[in-house]
Structures are given as C-alpha cells and as structure tokens.
Protein backbone atom coordinates (compact mmCIF):
# COMPACT_ATOMS: atom_id res chain seq x y z
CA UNK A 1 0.00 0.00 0.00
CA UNK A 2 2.98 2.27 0.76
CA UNK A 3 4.43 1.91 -2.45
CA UNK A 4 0.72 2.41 -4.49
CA UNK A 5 1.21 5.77 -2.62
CA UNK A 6 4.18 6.98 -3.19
CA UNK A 7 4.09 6.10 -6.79
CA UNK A 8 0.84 7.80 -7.51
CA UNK A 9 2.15 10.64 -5.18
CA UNK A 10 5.57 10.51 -7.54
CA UNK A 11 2.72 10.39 -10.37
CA UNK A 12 1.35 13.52 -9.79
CA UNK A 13 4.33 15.68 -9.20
CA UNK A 14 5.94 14.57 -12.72
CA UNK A 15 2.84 15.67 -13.93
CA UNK A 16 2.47 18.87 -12.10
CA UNK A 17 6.69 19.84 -12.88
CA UNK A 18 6.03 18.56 -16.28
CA UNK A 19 2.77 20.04 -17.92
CA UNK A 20 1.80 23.59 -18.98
CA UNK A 21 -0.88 25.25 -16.79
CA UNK A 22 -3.96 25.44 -17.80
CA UNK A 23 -6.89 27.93 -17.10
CA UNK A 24 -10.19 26.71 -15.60
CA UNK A 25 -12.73 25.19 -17.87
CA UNK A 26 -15.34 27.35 -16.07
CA UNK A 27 -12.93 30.86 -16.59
CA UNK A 28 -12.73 29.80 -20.34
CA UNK A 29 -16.71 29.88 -20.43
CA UNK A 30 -16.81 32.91 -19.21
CA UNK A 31 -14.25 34.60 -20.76
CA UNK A 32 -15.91 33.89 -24.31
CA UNK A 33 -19.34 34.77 -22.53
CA UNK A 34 -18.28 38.13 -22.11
CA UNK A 35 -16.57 38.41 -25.23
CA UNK A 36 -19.90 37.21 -27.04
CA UNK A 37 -21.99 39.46 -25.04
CA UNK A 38 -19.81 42.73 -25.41
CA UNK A 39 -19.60 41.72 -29.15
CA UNK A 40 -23.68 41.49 -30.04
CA UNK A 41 -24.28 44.79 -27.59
CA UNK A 42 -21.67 46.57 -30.04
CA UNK A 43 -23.42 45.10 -33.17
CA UNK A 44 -27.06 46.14 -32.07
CA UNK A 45 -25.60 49.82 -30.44
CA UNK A 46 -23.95 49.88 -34.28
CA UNK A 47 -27.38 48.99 -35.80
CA UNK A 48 -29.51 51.30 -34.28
CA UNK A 49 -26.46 54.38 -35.17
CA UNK A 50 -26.86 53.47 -38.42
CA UNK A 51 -30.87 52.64 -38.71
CA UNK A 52 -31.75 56.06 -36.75
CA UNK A 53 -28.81 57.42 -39.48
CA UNK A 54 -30.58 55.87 -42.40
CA UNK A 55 -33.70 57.30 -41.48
CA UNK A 56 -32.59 60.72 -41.32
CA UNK A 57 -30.81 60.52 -44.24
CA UNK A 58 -33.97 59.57 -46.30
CA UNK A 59 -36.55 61.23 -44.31
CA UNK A 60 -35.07 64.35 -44.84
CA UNK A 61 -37.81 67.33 -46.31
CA UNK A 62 -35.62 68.59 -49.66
CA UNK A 63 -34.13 64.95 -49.95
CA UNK A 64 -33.57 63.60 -53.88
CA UNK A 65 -34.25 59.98 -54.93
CA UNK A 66 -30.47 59.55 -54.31
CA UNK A 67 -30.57 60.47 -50.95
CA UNK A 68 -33.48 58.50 -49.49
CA UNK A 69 -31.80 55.44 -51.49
CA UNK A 70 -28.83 55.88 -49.66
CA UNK A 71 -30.49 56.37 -46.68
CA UNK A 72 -32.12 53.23 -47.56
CA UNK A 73 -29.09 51.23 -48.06
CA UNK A 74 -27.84 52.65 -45.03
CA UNK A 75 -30.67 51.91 -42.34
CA UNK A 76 -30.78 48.36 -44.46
CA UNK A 77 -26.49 47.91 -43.43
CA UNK A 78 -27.82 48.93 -39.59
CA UNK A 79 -30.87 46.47 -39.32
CA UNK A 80 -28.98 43.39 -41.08
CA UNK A 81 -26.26 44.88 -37.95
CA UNK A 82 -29.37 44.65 -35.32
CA UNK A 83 -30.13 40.84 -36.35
CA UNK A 84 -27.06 40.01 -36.70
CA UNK A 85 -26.44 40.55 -32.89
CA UNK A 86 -29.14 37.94 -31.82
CA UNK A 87 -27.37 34.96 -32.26
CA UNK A 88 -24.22 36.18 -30.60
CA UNK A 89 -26.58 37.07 -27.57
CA UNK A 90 -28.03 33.46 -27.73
CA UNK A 91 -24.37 31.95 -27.55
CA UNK A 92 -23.73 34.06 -24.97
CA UNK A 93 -26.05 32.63 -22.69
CA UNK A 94 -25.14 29.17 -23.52
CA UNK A 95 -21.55 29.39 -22.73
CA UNK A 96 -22.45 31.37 -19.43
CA UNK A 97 -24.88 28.08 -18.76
CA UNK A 98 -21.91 25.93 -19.54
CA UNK A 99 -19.60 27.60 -17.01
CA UNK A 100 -22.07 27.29 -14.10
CA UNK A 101 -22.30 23.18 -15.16
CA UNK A 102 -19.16 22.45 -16.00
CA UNK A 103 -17.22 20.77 -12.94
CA UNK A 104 -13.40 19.40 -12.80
CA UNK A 105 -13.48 16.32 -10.07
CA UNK A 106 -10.82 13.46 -8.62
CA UNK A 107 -11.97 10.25 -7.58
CA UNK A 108 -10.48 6.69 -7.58
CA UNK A 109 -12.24 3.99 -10.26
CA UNK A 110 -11.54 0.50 -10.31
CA UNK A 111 -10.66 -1.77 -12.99
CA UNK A 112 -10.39 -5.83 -13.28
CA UNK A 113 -6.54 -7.12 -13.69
CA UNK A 114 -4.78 -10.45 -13.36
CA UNK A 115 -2.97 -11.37 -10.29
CA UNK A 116 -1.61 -14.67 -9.70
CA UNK A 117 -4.32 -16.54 -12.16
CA UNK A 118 -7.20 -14.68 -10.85
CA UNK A 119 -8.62 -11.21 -11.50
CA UNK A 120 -8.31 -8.82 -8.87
CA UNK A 121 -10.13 -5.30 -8.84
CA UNK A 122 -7.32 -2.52 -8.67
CA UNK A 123 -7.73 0.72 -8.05
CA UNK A 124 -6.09 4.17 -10.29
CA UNK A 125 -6.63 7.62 -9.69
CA UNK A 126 -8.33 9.76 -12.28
CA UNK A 127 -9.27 13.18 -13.13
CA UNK A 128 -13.00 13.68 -14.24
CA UNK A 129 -14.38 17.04 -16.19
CA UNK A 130 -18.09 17.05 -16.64
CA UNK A 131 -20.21 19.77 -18.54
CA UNK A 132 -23.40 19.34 -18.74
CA UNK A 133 -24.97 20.01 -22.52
C-alpha cells in the first residue's frame, strides 16, 4: 500500500513539474461569454447608429431619390447589424450556462486485472471534467 502511494504521489508531481498550466474550464466559459456578449451589444448599439442614421438621411424634407436610397441602403447595413447581434446574444447565454455546469473532479475507479491466475479489482486515480450540454 505504501508503495501504491508513493508512486501515484511521484505520479502527480511529474505531472504537475512537467505540464503547462492550464486555465479553468469554467474561466474559459466565461471569458468567451463576455466576449460574445460585449460583441452582439456593439453590433445592435452599431445597428440602431446606423438605422436612426438611415432614417434621417432619407426622411429628410428637400431629400432627392439619391438620398433616401442611400439612406435606404444605409438603415438596411444597420438592421442586417441589429439581427445580426441575436445569435451572438443566444451563444452568450449558452456558454455562461456551460460555465455554471461544468465541474473538474478526482476520484479513484476501479478496474479488473490479473494477479496470480485470478482477477483482482485494482484501483487508479483519475481526473474527471463534466459539462453538462
């Protein structure tokens, strides 16, 4: 039993001196949540500038045909902008979901090996990362 030990305790220090850090599955989440969210709220501010722009361009009283189709075009570019912002506010709040679910645990599973022409449950450590979907 002393040995299991202090090999799995040798185990996990190789592995700690030898790998690269790595962020938390739950920061990651969030990090592209915000990212996500900060990108649709500048897509649908965008939008409206250029729908509210659009509008004055063509609504204007001594306007030619030029000008309201360019206003046209215009307020078209800003609400194709607004849209396009609903999606990235939908992914948004599925990542954010995902970071609340996702979990990193250790526990100790068993598998069947051969000992002295018999099988013999043995026990490993091992890392577990759930996320819920």
């Amino acid at each position: 039993m002393k040995k299991t030990i202090c090999i799995a305790l040798l185990m996990l220090i190789a592995t700690s001196v030898l790998s690269q850090p790595t962020p938390s599955l739950q920061t990651d989440y969030l990090q592209k949540s915000k990212h996500q969210k900060s990108a649709a709220f500048s897509l649908l501010g965008g939008g409206s500038a250029l729908i509210i722009t659009g509008l004055l361009i063509g609504n204007n009283k001594n306007s030619s045909f030029s000008d309201a189709a360019t206003g046209g075009i215009v307020g078209g570019i800003g609400l194709l902008s607004a849209i396009g912002s609903i999606p990235l506010f939908i992914a948004s709040a599925k990542n954010k979901r995902k970071a609340n679910t996702a979990t990193t645990f250790f526990k100790i599973e068993t598998r069947q090996a051969i000992q002295s022409h018999s099988f013999a449950q043995r026990l490993y450590p091992a890392v577990s990362v759930r996320i819920s979907l």
